[in-house]
Protein backbone atom coordinates (compact mmCIF):
# COMPACT_ATOMS: atom_id res chain seq x y z
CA UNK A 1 -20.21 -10.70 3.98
CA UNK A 2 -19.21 -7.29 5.17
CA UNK A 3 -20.68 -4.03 4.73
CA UNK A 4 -18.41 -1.93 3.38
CA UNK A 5 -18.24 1.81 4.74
CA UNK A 6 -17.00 5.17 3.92
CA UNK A 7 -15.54 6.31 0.52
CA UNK A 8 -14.26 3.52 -1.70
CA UNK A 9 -11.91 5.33 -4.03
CA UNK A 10 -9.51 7.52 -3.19
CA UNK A 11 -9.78 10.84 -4.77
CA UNK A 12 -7.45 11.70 -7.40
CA UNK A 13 -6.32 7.96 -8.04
CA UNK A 14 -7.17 6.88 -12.36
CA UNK A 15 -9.44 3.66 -13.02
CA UNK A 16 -7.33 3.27 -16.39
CA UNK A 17 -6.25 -0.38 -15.10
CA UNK A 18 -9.58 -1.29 -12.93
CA UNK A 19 -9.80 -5.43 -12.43
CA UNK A 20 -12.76 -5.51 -10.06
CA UNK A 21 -15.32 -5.81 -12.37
CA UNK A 22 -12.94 -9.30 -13.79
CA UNK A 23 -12.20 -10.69 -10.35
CA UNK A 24 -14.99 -9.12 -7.95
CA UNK A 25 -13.38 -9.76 -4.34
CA UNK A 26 -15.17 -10.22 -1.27
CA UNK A 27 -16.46 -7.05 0.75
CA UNK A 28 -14.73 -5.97 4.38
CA UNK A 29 -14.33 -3.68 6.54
CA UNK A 30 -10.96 -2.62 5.92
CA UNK A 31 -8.44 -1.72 9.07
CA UNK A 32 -5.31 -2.71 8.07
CA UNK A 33 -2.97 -0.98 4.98
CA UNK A 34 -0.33 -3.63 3.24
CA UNK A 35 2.86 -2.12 1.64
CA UNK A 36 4.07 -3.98 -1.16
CA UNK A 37 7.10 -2.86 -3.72
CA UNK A 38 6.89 -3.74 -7.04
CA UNK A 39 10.56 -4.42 -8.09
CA UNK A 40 9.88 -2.80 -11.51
CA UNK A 41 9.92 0.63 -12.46
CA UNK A 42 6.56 1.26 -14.06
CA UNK A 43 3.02 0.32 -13.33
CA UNK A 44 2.58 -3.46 -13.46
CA UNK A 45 0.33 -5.59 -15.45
CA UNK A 46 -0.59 -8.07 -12.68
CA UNK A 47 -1.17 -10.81 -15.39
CA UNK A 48 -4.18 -8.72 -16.13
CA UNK A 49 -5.24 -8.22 -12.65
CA UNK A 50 -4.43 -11.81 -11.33
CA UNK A 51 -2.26 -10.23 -8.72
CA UNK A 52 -2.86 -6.71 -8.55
CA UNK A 53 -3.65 -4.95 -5.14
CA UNK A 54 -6.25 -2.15 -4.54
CA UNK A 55 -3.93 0.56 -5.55
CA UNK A 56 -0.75 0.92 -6.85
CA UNK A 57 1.44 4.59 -6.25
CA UNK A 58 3.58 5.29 -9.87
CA UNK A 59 6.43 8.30 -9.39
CA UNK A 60 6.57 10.83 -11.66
CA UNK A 61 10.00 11.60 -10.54
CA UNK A 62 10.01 14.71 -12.83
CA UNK A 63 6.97 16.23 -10.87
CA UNK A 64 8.06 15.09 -7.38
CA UNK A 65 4.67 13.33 -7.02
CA UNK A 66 2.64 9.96 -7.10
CA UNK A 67 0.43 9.06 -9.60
CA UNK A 68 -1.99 7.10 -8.05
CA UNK A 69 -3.79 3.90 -10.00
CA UNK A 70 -7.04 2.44 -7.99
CA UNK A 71 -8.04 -1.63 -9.11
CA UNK A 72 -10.30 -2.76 -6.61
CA UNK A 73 -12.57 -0.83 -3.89
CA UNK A 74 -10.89 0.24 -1.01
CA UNK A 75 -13.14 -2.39 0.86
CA UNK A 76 -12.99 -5.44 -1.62
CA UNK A 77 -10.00 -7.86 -0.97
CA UNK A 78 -7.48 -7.83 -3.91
CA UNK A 79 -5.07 -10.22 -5.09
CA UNK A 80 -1.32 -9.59 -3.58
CA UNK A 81 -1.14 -12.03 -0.96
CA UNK A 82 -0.59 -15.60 -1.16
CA UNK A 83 -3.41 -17.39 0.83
CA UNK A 84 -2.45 -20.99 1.66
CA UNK A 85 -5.25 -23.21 1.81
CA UNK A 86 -6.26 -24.33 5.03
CA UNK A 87 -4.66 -21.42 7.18
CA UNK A 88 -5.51 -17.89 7.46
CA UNK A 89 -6.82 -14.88 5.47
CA UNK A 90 -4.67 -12.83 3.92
CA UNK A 91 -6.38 -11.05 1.15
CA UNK A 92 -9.88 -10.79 2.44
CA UNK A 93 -8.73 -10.46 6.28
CA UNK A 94 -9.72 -6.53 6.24
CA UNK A 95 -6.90 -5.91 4.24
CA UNK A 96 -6.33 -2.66 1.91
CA UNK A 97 -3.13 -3.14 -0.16
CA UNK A 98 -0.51 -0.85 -1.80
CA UNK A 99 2.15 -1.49 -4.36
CA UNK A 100 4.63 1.54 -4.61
CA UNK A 101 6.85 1.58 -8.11
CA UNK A 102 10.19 1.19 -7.60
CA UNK A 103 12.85 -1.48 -5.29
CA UNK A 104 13.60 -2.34 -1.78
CA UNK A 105 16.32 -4.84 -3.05
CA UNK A 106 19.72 -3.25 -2.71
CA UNK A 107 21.05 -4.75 -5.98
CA UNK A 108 18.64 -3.74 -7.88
CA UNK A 109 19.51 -0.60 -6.83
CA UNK A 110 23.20 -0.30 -7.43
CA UNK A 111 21.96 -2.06 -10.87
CA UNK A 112 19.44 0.34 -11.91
CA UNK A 113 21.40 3.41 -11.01
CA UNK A 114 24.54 2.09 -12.73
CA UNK A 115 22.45 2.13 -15.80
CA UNK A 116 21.24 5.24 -15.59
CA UNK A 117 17.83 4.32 -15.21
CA UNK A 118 15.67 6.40 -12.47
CA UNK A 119 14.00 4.71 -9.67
CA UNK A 120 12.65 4.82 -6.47
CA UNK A 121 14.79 2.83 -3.99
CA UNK A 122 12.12 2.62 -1.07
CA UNK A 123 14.28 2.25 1.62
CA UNK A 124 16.09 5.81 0.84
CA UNK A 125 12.88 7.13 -0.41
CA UNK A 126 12.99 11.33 -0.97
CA UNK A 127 10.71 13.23 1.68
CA UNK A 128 8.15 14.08 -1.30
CA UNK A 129 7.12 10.65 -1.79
CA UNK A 130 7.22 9.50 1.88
CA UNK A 131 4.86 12.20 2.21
CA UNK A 132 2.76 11.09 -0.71
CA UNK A 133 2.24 7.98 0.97
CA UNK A 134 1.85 8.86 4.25
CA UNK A 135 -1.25 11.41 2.89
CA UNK A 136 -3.02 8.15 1.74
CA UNK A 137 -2.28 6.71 4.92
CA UNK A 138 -3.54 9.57 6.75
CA UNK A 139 -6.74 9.64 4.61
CA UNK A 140 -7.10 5.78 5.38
CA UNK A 141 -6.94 6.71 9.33
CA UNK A 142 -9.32 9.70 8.63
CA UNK A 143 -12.17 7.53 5.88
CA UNK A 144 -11.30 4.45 7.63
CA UNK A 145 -10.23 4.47 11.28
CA UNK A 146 -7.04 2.55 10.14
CA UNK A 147 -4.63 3.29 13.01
CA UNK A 148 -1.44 5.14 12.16
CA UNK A 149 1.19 2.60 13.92
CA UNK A 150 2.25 -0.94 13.06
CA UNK A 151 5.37 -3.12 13.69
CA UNK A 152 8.64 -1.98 14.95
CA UNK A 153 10.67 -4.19 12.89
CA UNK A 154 11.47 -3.26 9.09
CA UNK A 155 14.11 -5.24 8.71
CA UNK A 156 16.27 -4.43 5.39
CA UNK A 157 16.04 -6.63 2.17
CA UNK A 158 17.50 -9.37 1.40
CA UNK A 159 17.48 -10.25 5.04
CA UNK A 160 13.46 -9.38 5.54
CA UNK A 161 13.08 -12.10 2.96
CA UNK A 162 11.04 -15.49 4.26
CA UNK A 163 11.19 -14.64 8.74
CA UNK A 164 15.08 -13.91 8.44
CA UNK A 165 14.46 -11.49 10.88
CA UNK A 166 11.85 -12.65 12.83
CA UNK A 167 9.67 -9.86 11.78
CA UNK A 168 6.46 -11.95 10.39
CA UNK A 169 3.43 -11.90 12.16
CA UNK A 170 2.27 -15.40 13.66
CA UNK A 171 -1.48 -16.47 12.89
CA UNK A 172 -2.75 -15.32 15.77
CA UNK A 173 -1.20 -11.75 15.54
CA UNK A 174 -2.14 -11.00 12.07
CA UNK A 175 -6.03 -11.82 13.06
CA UNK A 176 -5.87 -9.52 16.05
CA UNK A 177 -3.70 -6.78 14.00
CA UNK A 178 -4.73 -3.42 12.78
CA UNK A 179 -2.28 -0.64 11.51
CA UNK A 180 0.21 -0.56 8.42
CA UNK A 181 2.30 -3.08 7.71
CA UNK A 182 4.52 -4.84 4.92
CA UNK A 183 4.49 -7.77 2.86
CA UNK A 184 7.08 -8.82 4.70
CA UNK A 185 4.97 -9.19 8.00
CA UNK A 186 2.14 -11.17 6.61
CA UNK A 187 2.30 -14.99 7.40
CA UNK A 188 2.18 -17.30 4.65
CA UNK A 189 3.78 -15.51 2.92
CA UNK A 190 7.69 -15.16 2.03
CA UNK A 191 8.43 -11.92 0.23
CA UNK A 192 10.51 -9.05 2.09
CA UNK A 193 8.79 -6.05 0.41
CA UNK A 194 8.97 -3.21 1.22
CA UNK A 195 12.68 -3.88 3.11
CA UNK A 196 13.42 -1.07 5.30
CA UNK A 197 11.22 1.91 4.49
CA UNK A 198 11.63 4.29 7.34
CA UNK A 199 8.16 3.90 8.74
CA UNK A 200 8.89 5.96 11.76
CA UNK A 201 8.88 8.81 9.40
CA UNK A 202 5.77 7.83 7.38
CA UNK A 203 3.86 7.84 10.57
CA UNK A 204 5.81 11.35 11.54
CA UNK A 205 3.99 12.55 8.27
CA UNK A 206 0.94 10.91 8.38
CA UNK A 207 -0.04 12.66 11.74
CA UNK A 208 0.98 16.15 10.51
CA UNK A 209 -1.08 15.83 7.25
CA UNK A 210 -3.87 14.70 9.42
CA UNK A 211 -2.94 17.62 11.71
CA UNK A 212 -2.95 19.86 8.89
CA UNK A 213 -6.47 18.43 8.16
CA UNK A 214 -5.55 17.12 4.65
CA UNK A 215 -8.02 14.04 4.26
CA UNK A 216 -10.88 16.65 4.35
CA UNK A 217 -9.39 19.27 2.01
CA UNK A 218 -8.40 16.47 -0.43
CA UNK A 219 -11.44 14.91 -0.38
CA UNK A 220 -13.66 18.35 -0.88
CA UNK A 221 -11.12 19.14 -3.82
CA UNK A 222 -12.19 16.01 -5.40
CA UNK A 223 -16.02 16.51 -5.27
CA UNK A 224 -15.28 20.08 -6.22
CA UNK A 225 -12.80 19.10 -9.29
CA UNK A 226 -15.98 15.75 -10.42
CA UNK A 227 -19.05 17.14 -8.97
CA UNK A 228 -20.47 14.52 -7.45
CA UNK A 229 -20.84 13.41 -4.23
CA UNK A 230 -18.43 10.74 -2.04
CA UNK A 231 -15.38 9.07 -4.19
């Protein structure tokens, strides 16, 4: 087993809808972020934590920010992937995982916004939530040495479903990978999540904030705002 190292929550992020202490996980040393989208438009249920990641990022579209929900350490392997038996890792292969609220599928798109109903459609995400992801990323980089870089190819949804674009990982290049990736890279798997998100810009953001030295400030307003020591 792993030891795990650093801070294990990240600061701000609500345990309302914790499901480590149900489904434990296995320890790691975590350098590697998974995007996932949700395809719904508020915070899952994960069949009561069956399926639910490390952390899942809810808009509050009124507020122009992300309310962040934390289920599992940021070193214990969650539950998002599917792991085949008798191939790879995907869970507990030093993998931190994200669900972020909202669509990456085109139609549900054009169907949600005929109805009226407001969304997130990841692929065309606004600047203030790009940049609300790319500060956890840049705290990940900063608390966890998880490089700020990752595949070139986001291919768009529906076509990023299964390899329709050639963009997932074989075996051998999801044990030797580190970075940020999607759903859509990770072998045995088939799901296209997150589509097209423009990544090139989440790094662009990720490096300023880290510029700007935001992991440290956010972390010392979060032992300022509890009191206690690390998250």
């Amino acid at each position: 087993m792993s030891t795990k190292t650093g801070p294990q929550r990240y600061p701000g992020a609500s345990r309302t809808h914790w499901h480590q202490d149900e489904y434990g996980g296995d320890a790691m040393e975590v350098n590697c972020v998974v995007l996932h989208t949700t395809e719904g438009r508020t915070l899952p249920g994960y069949g009561g934590g069956a399926s639910a990641p490390n952390l899942t990022a809810v808009p509050d579209l009124a507020a122009e920010k992300l309310e962040w929900y934390q289920h599992f350490d940021i070193e214990t392997s969650s539950r998002a992937l599917v792991n085949e038996a008798g191939g790879v890792e995907t869970n507990a292969l030093n993998v931190c995982q994200v669900e972020l609220v909202g669509t990456c599928d085109p139609k549900t798109h054009a169907e949600w916004q005929e109805a009226g109903q407001s969304h997130i459609y990841w692929p065309k995400a606004p600047s203030w939530a790009l940049r609300e992801v790319a500060r956890f990323l840049a705290w990940m980089h900063s608390e966890h040495d998880v490089p700020l870089s990752g595949p070139k190819a986001w291919p768009a949804y529906p076509q990023s479903y299964g390899n329709g674009e050639g963009q997932r990982m074989s075996d051998a290049e999801w044990n030797d990978f580190k970075g940020v990736c999607g759903h859509m890279h990770v072998p045995e798997n088939m799901h296209g999540d997150p589509g097209a998100v423009d990544f090139s810009q989440l790094v662009k953001y990720a490096k300023e904030a880290q510029d700007q030295g935001w992991s440290a400030r956010l972390t010392r307003a979060f032992r300022r705002w509890t009191g206690s020591g690390r998250p």
